[in-house]
N, C-alpha and C. Protein backbone atom coordinates (compact mmCIF):
# COMPACT_ATOMS: atom_id res chain seq x y z
N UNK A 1 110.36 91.21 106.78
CA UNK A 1 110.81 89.84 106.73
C UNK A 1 109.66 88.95 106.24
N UNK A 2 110.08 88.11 105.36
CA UNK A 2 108.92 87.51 104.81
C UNK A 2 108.38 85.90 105.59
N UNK A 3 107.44 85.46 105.38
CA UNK A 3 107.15 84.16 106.39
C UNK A 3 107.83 83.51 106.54
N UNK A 4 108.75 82.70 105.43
CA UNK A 4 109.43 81.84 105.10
C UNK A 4 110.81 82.11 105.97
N UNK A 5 111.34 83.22 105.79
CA UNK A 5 112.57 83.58 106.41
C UNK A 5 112.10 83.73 107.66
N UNK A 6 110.83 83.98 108.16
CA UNK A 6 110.14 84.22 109.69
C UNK A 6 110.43 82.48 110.69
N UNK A 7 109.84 81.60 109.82
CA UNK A 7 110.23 80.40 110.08
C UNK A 7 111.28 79.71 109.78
N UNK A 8 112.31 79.62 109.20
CA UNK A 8 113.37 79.08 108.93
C UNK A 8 114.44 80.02 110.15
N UNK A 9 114.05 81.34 111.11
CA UNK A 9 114.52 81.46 111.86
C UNK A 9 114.17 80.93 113.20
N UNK A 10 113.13 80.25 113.10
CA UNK A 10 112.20 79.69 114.64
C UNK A 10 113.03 78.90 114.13
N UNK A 11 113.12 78.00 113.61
CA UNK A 11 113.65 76.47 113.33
C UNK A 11 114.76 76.46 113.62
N UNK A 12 115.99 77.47 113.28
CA UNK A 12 116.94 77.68 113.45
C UNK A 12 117.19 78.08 115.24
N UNK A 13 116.82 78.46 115.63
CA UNK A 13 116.89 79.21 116.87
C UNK A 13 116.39 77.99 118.26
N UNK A 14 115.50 76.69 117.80
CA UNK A 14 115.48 75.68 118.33
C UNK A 14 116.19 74.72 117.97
N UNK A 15 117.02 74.82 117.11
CA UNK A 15 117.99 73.43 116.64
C UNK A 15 119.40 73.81 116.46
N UNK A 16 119.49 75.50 117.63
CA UNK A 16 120.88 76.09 118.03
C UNK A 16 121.79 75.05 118.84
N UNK A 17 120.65 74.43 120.02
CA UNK A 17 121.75 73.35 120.66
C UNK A 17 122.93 72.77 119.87
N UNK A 18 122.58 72.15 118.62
CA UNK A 18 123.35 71.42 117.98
C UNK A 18 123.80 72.16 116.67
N UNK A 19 125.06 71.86 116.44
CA UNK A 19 125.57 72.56 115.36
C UNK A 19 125.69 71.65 114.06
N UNK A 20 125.38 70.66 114.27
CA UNK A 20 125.28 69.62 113.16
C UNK A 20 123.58 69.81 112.44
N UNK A 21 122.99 69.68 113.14
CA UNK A 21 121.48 69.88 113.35
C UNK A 21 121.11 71.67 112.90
N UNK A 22 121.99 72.46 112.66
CA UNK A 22 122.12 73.71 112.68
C UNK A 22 122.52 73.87 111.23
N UNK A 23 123.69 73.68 111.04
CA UNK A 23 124.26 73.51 109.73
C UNK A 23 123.05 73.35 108.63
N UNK A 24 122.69 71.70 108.79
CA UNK A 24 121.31 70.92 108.27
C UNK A 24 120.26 71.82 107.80
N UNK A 25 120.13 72.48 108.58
CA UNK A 25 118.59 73.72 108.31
C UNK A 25 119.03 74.71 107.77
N UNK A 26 120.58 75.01 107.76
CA UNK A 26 120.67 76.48 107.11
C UNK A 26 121.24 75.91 105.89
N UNK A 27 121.36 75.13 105.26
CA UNK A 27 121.55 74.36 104.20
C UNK A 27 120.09 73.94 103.26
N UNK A 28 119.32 73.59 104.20
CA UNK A 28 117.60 73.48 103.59
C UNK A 28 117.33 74.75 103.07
N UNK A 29 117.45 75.97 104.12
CA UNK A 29 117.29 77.05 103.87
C UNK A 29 117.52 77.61 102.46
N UNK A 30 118.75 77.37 102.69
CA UNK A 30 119.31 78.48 101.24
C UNK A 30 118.72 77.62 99.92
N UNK A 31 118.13 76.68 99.87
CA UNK A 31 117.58 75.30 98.52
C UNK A 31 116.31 76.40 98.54
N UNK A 32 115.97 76.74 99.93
CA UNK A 32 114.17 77.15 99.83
C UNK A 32 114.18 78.80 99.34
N UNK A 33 115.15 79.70 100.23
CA UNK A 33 114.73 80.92 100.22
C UNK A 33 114.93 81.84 98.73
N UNK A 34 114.71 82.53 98.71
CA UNK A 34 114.57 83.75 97.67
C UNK A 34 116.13 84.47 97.98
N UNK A 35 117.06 84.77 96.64
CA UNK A 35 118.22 85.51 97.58
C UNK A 35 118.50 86.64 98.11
N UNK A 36 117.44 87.77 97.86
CA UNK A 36 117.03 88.47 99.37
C UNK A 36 117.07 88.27 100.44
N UNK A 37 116.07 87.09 100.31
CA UNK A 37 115.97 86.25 101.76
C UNK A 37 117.53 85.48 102.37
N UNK A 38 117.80 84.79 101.63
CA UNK A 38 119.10 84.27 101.96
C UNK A 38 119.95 85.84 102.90
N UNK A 39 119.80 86.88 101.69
CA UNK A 39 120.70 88.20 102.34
C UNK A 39 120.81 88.32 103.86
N UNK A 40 119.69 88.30 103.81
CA UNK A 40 118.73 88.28 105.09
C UNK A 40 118.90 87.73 106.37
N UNK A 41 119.10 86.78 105.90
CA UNK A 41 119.28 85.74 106.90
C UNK A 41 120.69 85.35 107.48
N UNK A 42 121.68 85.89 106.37
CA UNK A 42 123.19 86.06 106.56
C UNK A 42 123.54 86.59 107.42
N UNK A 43 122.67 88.28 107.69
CA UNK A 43 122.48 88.83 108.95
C UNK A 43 122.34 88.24 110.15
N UNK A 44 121.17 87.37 109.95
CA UNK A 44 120.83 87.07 111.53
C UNK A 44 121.98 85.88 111.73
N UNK A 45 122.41 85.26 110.69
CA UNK A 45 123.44 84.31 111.53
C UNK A 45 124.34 85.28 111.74
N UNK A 46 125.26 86.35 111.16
CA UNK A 46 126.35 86.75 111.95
C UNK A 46 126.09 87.49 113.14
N UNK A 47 124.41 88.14 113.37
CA UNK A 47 124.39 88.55 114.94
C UNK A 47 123.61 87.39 115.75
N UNK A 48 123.56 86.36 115.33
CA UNK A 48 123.11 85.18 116.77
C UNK A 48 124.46 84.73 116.76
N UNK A 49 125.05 84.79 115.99
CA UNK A 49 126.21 84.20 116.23
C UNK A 49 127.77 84.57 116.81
N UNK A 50 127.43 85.86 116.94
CA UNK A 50 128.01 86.80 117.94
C UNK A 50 128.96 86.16 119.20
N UNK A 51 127.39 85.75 120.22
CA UNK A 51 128.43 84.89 121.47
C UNK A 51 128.43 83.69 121.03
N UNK A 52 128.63 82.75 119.96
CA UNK A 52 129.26 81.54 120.06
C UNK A 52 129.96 81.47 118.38
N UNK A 53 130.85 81.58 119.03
CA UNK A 53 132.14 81.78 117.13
C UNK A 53 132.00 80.05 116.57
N UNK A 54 131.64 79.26 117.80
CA UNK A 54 131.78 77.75 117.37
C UNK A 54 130.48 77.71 116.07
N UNK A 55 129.61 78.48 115.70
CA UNK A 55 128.67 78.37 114.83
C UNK A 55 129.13 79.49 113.78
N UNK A 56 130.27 79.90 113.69
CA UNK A 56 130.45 81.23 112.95
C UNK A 56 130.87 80.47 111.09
N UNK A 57 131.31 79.34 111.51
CA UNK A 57 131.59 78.46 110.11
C UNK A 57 130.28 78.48 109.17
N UNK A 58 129.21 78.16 109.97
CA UNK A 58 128.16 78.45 109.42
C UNK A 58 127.90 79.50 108.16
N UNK A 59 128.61 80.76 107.93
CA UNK A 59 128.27 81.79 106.94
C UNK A 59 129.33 81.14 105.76
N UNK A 60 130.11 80.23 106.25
CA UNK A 60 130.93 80.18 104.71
C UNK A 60 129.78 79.34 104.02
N UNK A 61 128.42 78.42 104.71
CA UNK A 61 127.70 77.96 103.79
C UNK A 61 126.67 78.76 102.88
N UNK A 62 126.57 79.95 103.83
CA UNK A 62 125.95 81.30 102.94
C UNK A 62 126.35 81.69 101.77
């Protein structure tokens, strides 16, 4: 995992409370990452996102 995707998951993982605030960063994200990285990261949203489906909308921005 490369730095970038290392941090854009800390960021993500403290600004879980909110799903508006959530959205926001995984939207920055995909402007910043490499699309590997994006691949990547598609992953970790569909397994953090596991127990709460209310954030599962999230991958149609993937």
């Amino acid at each position: 995992m490369t730095e970038q995707l290392n941090h854009t998951i800390k960021v993500l993982e403290k600004v879980s409370f909110s799903k508006d605030l959530f959205i926001k960063e995984v939207n920055k994200a995909i402007n910043i990452l490499l699309p590997f990285e994006i691949e990547q990261l598609k992953k970790w949203i569909v397994d953090f996102t596991k127990n709460n489906t209310d954030f599962r909308e999230v991958l149609t921005l993937v």
